[in-house]
C-alpha atoms as a PDB file:
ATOM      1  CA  UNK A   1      86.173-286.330 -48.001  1.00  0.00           C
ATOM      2  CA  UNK A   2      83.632-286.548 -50.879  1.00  0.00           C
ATOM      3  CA  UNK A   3      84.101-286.340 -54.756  1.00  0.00           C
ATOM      4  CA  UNK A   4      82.280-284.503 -55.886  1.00  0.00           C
ATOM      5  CA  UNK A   5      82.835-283.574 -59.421  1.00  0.00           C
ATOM      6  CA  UNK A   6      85.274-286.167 -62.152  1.00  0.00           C
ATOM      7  CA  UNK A   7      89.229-284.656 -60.800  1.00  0.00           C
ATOM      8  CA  UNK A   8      91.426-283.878 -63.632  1.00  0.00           C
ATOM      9  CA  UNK A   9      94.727-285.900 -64.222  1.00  0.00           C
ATOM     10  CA  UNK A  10      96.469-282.996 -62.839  1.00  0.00           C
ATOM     11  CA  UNK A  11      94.216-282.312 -59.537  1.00  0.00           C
ATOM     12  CA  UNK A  12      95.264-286.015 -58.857  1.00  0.00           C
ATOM     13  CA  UNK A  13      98.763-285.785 -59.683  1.00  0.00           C
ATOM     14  CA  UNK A  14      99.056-282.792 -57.314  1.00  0.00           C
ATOM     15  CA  UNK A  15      96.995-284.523 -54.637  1.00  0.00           C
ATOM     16  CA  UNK A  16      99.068-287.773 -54.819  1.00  0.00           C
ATOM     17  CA  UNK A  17     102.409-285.451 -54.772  1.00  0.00           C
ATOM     18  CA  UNK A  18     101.267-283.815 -51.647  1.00  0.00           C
ATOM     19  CA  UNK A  19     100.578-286.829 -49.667  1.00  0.00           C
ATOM     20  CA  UNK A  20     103.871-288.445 -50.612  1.00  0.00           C
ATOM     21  CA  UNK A  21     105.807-285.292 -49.471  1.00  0.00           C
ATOM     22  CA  UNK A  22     103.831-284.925 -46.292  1.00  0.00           C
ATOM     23  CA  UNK A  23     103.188-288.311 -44.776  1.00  0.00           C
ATOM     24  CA  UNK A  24     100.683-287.125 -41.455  1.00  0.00           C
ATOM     25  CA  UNK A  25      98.921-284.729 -44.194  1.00  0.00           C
ATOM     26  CA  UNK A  26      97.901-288.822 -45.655  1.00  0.00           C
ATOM     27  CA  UNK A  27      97.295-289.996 -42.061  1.00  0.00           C
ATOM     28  CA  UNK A  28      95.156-287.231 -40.966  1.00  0.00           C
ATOM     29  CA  UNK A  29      93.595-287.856 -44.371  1.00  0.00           C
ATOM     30  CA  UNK A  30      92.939-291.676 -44.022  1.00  0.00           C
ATOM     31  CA  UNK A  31      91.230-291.132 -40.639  1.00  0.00           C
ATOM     32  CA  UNK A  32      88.789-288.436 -41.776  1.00  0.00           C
ATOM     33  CA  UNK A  33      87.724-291.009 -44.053  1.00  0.00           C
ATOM     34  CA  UNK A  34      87.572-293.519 -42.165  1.00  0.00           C
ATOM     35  CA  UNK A  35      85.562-291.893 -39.243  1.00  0.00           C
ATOM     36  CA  UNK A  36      82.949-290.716 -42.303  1.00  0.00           C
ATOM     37  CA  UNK A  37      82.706-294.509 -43.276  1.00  0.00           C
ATOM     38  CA  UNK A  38      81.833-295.169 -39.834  1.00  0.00           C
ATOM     39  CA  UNK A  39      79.281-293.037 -39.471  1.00  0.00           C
ATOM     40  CA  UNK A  40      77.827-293.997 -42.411  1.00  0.00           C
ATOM     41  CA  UNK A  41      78.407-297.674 -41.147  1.00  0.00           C
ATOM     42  CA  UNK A  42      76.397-296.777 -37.624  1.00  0.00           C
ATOM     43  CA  UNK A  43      73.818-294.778 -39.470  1.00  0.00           C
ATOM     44  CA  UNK A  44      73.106-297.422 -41.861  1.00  0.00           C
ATOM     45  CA  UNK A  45      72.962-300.615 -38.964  1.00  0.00           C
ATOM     46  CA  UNK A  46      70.519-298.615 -37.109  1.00  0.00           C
ATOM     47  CA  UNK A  47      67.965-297.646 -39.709  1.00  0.00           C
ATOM     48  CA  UNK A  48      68.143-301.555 -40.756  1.00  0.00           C
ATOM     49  CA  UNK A  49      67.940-302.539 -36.878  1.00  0.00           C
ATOM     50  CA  UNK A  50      64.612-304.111 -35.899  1.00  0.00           C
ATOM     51  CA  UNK A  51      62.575-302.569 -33.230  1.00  0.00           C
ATOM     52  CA  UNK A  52      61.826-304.473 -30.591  1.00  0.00           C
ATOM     53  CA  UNK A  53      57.901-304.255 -29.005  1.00  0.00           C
ATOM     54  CA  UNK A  54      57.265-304.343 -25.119  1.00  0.00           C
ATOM     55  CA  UNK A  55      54.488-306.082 -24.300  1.00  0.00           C
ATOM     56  CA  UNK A  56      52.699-305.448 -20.974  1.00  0.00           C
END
């Protein structure tokens, strides 16, 4: 889930209704989000993740 563009008081009125009125809509929802945090999480340690040299 990304924003995109600035949501209009409506968009987020409707949104909000539709997760109250369908609570696994929300859950499914919440873990889509969190599993894209994640990645970003795991992408982000390993770029910053030192390399480490074998000497022979």
């Amino acid at each position: 889930m990304t924003i995109c563009r600035i949501k209009k008081v409506s968009e987020v009125r409707r949104w909000c209704k539709e997760m109250r009125e369908n609570p696994a809509l929300l859950l499914a929802t919440e873990l889509k989000v969190k599993e894209e945090l994640y990645k970003r999480f795991l992408q982000k340690e390993t770029a910053s993740a030192p390399t480490l040299a074998v000497a022979n």
